[in-house]
Structures are given as C-alpha cells and as structure tokens.
N, C-alpha and C. Protein backbone atom coordinates (compact mmCIF):
# COMPACT_ATOMS: atom_id res chain seq x y z
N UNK A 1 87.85 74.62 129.14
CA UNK A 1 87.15 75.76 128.56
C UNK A 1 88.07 76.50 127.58
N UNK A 2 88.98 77.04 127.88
CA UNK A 2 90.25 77.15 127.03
C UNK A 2 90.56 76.48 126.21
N UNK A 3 90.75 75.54 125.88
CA UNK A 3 90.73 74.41 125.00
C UNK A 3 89.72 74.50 124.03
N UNK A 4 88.03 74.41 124.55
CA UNK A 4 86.97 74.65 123.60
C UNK A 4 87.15 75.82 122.91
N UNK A 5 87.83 76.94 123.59
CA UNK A 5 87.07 78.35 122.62
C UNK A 5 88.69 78.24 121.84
N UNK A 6 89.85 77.46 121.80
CA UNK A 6 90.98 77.62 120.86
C UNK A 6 90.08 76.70 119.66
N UNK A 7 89.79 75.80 119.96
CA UNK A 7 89.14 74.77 118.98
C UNK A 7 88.21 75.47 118.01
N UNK A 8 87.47 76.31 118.97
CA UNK A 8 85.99 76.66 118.31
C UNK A 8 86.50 77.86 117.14
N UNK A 9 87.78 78.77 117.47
CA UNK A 9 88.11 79.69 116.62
C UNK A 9 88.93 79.25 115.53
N UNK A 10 89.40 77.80 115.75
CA UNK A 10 90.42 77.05 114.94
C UNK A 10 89.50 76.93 113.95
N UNK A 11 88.36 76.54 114.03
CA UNK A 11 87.06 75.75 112.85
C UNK A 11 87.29 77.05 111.87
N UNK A 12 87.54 77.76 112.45
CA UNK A 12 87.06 79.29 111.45
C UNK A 12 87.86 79.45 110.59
N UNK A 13 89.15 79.44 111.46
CA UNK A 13 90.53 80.20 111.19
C UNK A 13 91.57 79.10 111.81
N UNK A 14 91.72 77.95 110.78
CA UNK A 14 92.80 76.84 111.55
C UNK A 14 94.29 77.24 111.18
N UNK A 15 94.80 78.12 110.65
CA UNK A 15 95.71 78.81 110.53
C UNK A 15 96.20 80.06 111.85
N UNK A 16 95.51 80.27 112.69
CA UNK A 16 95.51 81.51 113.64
C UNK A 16 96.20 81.40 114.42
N UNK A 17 97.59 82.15 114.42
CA UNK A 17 98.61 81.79 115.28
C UNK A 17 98.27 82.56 117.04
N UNK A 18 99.34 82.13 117.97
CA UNK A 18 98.56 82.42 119.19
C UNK A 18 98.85 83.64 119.60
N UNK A 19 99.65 84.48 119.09
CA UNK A 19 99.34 85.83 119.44
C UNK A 19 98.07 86.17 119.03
N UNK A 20 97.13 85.93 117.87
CA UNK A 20 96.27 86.39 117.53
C UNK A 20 95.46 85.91 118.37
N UNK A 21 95.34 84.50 118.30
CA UNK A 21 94.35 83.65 118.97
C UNK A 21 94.07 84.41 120.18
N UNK A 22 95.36 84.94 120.73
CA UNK A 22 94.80 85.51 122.67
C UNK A 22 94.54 86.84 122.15
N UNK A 23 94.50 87.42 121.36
CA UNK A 23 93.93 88.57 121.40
C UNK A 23 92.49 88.43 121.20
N UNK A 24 92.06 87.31 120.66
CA UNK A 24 90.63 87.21 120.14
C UNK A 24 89.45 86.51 121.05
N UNK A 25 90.37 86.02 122.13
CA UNK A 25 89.84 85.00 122.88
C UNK A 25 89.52 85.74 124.85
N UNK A 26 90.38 86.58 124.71
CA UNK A 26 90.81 86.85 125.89
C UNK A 26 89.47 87.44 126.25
N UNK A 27 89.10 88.37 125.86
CA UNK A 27 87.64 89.02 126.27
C UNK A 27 86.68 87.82 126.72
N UNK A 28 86.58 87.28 125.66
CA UNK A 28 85.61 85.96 125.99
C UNK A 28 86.06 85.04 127.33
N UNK A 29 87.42 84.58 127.41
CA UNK A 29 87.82 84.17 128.33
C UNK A 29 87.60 84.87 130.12
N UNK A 30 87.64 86.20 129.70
CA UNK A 30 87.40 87.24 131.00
C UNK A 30 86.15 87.49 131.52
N UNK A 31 85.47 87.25 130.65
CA UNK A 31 83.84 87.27 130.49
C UNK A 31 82.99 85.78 131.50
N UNK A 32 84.28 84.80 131.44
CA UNK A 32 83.65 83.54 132.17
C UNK A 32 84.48 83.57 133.37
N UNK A 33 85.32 85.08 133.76
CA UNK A 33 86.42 85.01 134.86
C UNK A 33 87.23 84.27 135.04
N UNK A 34 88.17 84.15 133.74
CA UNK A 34 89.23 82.76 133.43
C UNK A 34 90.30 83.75 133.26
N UNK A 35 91.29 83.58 133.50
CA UNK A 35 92.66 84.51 133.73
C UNK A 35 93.56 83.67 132.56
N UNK A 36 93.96 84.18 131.53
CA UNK A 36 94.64 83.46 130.61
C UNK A 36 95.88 83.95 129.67
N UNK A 37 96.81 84.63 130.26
CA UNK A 37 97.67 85.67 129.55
C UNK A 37 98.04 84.88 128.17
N UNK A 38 99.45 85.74 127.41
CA UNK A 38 99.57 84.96 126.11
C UNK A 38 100.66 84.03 126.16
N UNK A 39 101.77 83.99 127.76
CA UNK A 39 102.10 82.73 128.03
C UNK A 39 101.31 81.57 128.40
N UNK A 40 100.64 81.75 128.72
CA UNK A 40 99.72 80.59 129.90
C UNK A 40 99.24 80.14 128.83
N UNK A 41 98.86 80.78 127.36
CA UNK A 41 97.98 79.98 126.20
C UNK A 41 98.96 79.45 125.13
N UNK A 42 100.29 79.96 125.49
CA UNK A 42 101.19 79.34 124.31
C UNK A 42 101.52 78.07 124.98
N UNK A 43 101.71 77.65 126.45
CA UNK A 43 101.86 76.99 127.17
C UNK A 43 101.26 75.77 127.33
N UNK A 44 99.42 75.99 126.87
CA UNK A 44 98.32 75.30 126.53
C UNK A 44 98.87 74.71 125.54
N UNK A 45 98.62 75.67 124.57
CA UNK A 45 99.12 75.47 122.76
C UNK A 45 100.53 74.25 122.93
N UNK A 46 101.13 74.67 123.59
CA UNK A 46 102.25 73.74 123.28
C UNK A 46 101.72 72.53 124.21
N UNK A 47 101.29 72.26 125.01
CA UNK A 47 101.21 71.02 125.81
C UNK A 47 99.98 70.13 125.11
N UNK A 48 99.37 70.73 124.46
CA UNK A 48 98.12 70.32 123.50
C UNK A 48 98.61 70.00 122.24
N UNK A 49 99.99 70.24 121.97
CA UNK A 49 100.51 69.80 120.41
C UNK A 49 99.49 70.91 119.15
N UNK A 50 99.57 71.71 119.92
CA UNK A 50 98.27 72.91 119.29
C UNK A 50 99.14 74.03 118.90
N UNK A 51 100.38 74.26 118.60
CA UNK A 51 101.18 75.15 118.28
C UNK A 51 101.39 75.33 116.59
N UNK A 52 101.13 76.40 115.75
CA UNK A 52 100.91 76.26 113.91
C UNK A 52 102.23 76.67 113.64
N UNK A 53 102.94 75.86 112.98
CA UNK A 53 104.45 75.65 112.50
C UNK A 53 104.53 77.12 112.27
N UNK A 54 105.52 77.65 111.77
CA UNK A 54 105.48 78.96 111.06
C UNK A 54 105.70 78.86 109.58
N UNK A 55 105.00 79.05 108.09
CA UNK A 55 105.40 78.47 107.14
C UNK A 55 106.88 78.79 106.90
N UNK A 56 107.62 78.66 105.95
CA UNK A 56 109.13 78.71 104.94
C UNK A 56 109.09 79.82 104.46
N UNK A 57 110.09 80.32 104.88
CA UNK A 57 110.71 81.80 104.58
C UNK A 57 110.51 81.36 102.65
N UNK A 58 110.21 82.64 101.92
CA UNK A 58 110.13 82.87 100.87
C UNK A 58 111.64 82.69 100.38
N UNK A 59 112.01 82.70 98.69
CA UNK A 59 112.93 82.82 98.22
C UNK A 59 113.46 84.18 97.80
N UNK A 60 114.38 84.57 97.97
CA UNK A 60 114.50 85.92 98.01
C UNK A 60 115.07 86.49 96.35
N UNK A 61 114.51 86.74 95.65
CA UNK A 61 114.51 87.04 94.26
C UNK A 61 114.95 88.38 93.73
N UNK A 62 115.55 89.61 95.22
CA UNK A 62 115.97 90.40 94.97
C UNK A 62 117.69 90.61 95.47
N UNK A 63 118.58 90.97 94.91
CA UNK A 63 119.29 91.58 95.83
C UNK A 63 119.66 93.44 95.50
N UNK A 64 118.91 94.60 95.84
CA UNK A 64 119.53 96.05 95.55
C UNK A 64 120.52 96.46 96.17
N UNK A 65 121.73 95.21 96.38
CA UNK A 65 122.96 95.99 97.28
C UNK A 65 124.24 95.52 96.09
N UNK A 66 123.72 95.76 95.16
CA UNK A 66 124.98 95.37 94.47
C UNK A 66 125.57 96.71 94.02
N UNK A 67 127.13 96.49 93.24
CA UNK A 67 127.95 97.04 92.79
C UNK A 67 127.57 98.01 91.46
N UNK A 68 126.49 97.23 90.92
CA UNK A 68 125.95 98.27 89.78
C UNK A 68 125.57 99.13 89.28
N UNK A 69 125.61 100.23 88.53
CA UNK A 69 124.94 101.29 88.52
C UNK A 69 123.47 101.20 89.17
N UNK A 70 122.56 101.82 89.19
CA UNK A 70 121.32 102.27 90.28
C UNK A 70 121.24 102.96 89.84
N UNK A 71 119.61 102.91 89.32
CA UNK A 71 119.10 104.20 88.29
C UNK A 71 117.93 104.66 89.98
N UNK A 72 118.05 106.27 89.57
CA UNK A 72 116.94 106.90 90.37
C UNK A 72 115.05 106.27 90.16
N UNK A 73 114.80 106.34 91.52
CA UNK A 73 113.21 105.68 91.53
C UNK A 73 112.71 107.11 90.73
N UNK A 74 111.99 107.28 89.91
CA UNK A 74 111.52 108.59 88.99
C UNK A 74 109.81 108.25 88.76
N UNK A 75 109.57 107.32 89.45
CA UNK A 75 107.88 107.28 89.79
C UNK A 75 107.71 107.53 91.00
N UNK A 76 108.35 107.60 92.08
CA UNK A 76 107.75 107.85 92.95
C UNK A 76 106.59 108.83 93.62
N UNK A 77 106.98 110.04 92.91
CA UNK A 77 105.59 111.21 93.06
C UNK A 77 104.75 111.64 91.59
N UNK A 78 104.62 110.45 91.08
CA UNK A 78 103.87 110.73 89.58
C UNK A 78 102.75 110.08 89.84
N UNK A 79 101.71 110.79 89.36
CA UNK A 79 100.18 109.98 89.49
C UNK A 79 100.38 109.51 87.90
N UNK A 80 99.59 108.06 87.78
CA UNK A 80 99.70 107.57 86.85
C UNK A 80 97.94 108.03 86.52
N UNK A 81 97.90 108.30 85.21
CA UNK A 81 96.88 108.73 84.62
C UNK A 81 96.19 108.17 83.30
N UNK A 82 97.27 107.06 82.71
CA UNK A 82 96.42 106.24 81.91
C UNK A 82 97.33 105.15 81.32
N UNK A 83 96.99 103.71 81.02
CA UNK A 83 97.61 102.81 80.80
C UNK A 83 98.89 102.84 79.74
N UNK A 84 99.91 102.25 80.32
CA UNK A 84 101.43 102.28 79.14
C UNK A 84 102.31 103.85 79.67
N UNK A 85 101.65 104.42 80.51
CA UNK A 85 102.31 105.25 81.29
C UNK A 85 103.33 104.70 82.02
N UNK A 86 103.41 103.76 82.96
CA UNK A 86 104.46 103.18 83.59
C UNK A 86 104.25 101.84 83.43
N UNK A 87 105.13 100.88 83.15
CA UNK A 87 105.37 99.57 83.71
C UNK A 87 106.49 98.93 84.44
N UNK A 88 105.83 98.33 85.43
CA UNK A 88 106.62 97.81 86.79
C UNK A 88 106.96 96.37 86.50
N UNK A 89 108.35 96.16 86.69
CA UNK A 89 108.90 94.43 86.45
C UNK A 89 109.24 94.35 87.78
N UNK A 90 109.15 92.93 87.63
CA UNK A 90 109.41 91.99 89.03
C UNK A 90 109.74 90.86 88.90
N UNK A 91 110.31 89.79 89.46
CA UNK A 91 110.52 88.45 89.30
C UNK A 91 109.99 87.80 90.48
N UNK A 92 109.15 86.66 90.21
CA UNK A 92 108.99 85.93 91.38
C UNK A 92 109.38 84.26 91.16
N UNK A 93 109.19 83.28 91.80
CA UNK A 93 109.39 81.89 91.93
C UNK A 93 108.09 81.02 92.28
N UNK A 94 108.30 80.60 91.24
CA UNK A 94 107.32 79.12 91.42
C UNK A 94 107.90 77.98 91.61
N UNK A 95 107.42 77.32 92.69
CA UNK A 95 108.02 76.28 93.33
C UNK A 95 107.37 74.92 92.19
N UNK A 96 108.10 73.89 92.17
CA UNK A 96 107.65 72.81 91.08
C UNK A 96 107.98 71.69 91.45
N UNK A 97 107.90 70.54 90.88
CA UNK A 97 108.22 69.25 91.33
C UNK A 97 109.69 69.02 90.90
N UNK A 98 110.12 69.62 89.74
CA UNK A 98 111.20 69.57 89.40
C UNK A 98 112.69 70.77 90.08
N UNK A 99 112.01 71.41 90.53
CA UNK A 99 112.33 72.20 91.71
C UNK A 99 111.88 73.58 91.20
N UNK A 100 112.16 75.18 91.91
CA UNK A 100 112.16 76.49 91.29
C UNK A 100 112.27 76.71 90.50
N UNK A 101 111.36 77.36 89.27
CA UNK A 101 110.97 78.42 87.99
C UNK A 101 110.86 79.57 88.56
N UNK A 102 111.49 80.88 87.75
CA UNK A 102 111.17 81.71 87.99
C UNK A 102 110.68 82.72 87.04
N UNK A 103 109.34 83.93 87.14
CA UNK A 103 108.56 84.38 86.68
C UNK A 103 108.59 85.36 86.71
N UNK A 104 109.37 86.11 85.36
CA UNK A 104 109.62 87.62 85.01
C UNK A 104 108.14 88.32 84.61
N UNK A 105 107.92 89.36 85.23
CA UNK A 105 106.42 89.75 84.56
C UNK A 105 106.93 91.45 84.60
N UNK A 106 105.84 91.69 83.95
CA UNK A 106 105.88 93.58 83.26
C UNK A 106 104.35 93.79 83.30
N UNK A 107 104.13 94.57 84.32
CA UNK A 107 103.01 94.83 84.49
C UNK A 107 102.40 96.31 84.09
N UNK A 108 101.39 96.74 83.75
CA UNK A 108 100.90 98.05 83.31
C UNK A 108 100.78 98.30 84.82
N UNK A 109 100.91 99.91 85.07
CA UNK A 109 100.64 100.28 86.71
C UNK A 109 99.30 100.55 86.68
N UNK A 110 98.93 101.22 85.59
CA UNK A 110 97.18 101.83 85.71
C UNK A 110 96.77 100.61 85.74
N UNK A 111 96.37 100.02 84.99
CA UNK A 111 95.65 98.49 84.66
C UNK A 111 95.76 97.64 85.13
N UNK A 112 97.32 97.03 85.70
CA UNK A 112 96.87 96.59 86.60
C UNK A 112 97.80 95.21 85.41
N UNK A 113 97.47 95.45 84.14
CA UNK A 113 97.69 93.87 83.42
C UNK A 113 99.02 93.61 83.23
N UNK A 114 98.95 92.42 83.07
CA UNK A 114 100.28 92.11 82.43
C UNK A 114 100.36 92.30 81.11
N UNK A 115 101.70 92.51 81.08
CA UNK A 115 101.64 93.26 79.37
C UNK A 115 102.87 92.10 78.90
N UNK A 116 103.92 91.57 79.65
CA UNK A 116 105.30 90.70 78.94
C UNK A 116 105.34 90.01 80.34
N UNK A 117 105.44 88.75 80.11
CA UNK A 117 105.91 87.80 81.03
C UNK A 117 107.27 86.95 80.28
N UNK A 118 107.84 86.47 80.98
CA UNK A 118 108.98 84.99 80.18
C UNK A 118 109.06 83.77 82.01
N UNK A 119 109.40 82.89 81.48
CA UNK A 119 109.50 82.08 82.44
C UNK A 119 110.41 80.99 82.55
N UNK A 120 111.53 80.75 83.53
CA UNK A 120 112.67 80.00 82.97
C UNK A 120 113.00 79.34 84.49
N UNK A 121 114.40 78.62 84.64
CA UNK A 121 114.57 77.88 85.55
C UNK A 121 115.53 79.00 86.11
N UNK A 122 115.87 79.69 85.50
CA UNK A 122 116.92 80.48 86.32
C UNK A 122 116.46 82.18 86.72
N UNK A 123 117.52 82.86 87.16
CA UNK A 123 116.81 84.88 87.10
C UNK A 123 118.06 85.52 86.27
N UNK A 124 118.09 85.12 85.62
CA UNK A 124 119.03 85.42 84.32
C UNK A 124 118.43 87.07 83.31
N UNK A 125 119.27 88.03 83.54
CA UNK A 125 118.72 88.95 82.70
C UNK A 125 118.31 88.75 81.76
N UNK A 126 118.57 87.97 80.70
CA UNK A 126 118.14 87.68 79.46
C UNK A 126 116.32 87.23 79.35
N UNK A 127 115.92 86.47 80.68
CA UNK A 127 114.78 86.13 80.61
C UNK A 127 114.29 87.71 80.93
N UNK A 128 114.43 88.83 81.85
CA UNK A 128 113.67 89.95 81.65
C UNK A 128 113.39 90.63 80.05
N UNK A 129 114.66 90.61 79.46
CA UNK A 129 113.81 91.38 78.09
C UNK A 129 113.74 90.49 77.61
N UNK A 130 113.43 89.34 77.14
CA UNK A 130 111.91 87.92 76.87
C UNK A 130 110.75 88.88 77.22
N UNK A 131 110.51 89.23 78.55
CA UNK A 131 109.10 90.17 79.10
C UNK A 131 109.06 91.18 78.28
N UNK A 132 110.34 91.86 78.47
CA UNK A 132 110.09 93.32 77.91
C UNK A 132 110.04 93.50 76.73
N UNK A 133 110.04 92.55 75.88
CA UNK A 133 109.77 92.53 74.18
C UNK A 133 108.87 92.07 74.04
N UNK A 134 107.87 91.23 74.51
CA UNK A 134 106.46 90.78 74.24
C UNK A 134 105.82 92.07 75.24
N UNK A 135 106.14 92.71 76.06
CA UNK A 135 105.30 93.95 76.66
C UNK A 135 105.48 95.22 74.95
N UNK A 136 106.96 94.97 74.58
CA UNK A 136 106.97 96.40 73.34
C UNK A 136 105.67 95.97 72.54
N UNK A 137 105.98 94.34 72.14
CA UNK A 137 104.57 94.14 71.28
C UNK A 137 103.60 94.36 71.60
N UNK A 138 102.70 94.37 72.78
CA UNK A 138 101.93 94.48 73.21
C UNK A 138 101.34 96.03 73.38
N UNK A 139 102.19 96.76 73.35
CA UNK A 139 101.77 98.21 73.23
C UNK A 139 101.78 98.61 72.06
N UNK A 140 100.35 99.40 71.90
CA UNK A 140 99.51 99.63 70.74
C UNK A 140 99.62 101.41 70.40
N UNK A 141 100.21 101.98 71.84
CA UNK A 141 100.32 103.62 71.38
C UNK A 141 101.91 103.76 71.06
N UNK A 142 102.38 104.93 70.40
CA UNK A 142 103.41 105.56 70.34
C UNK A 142 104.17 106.34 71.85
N UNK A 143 103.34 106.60 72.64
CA UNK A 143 103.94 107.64 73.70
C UNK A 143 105.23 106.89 74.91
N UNK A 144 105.75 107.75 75.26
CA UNK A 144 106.73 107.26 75.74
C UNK A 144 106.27 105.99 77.16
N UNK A 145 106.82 105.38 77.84
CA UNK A 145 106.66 104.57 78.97
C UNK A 145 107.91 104.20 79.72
N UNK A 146 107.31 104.85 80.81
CA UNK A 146 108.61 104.36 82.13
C UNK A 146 108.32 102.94 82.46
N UNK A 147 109.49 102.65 82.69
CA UNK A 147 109.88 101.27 83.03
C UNK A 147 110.80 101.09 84.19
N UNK A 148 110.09 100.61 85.26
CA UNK A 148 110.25 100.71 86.76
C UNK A 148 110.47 99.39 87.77
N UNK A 149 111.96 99.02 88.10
CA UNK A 149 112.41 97.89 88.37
C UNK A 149 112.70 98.11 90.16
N UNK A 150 112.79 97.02 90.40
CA UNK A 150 113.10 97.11 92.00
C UNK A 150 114.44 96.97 92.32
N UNK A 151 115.35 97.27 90.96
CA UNK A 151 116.76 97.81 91.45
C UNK A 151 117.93 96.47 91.20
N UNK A 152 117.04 95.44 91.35
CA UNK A 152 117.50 94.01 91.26
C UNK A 152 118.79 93.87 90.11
N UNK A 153 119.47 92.86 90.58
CA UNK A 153 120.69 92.70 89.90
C UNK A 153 120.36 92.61 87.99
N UNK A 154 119.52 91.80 87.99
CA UNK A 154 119.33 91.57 86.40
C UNK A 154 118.46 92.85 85.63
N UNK A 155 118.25 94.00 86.37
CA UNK A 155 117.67 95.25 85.68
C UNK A 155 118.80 95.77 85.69
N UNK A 156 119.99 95.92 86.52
CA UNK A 156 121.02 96.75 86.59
C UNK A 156 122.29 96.39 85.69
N UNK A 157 122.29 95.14 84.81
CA UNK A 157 122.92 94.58 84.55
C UNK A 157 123.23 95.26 82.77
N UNK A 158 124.40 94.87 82.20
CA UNK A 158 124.58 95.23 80.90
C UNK A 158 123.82 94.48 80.27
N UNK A 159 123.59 93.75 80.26
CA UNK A 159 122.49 92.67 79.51
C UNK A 159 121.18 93.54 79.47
N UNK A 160 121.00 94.19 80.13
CA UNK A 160 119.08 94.96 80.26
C UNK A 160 119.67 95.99 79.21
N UNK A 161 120.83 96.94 78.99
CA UNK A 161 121.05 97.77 78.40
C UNK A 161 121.31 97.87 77.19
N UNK A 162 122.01 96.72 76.86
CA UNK A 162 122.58 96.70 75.68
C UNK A 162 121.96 96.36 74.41
C-alpha cells in the first residue's frame, strides 16, 4: 500500500524527494491506519531503489570576500519607479558540450529586460563591460542610472573602473 500511494504521487511529481513525499502521504496513509514515519519511508525508498539522487551543486559564479574595494548596496531602500532607473548585473553559467560559458547580463530592475548581455568561456571583467556598453547603447534617455552588482570579484575589479 505504501508502495502504491509513493508510485501514485511519483506519476505527478517524479522528482518528489521523501521528506516531501511523507509529508504528503502520511494523512492518507493514517486514514487506512498504516503507521509510516519519515524513517520507515526512506527505508522503503531505499530498499525499493526508490531514493531521487540529489541534483549537482551549482557553479558558484560569485565570490564577495575578496580584498577589493566594496562599494555600498545604495538600492536597497529605493523604490524603483521607472525603467533605466537601476540596472542589476549578474553572471551566470551555461553548461555546454564543450564544457562552461559564462553569461554576463544587465538587466533593467523595473522591466524586468535585458538591456547588455556578452558571453564568453571565461568570468573575466572585460566580458562585463561587453554588457555594460551594449546596455549604454541601449538606453534611449539622458537621466542618470544606478548600476547594481553583487559585489563579485569582476565588478570590484580595476578593469570595471577604468
């Protein structure tokens, strides 16, 4: 019976790891007077070869503990009120056949859009202002715009400044 109702929630949700699973199951399980804590079902899970790997830790694309100057967060209590007001950079990684690219983007905060992307094999400051010069082009007003980094080595770097 245990077995059926892990199966039957798997169809739904074959990703559902077993903490969740016994939280979702247990009522139902109590309901047919089946006693099933969340050892006794990891226990199942494992003797059933029914246990969901845990995926691969992400690549970690930040480090804010470096030696570099560190500019103050200066958005934090500002309501943003209309697009080119703030833009937020970030870098992330795309995994490839040829191995990791990584993906500088400059995003508008109101909007939501991307305004400068660049994309390279490495996280090399130089690929951020690639972004941040197709984001200057991309802006069509005069007014000023904050530009808001997560502190990361290649925003803090002389290369972003110079």
């Amino acid at each position: 019976i245990v077995i059926n109702a892990i199966n039957e929630k798997r169809k739904l949700l074959p990703r559902l790891g077993g903490k969740k699973l016994h939280h979702i199951i247990k009522t139902e399980l109590e309901s047919k007077e089946i006693k099933c804590g969340r050892d006794k079902l990891f226990d199942i899970l494992r003797e059933e070869n029914m246990l969901i790997k845990p995926k691969r830790r992400y690549i970690q694309t930040t480090d804010s503990k470096h030696w570099l100057r560190k500019y103050p967060n200066k958005i934090k209590d500002i309501e943003v009120k209309h697009p080119n007001q703030i833009w937020v950079s970030d870098i992330t990684y795309i995994k490839t056949e040829e191995g990791n690219c990584y993906l500088n983007l400059i995003t508008d905060k109101f909007s939501r859009a991307i305004v400068g992307y660049a994309i390279d094999d490495n996280m090399e400051a130089k690929n951020m202002i690639k972004a941040y010069q197709m984001a200057i082009q991309f802006k069509h007003n005069k007014m000023n715009t904050t530009h808001h980094s997560d502190r990361g080595l290649q925003y803090c770097s002389k290369t972003m400044f110079n």
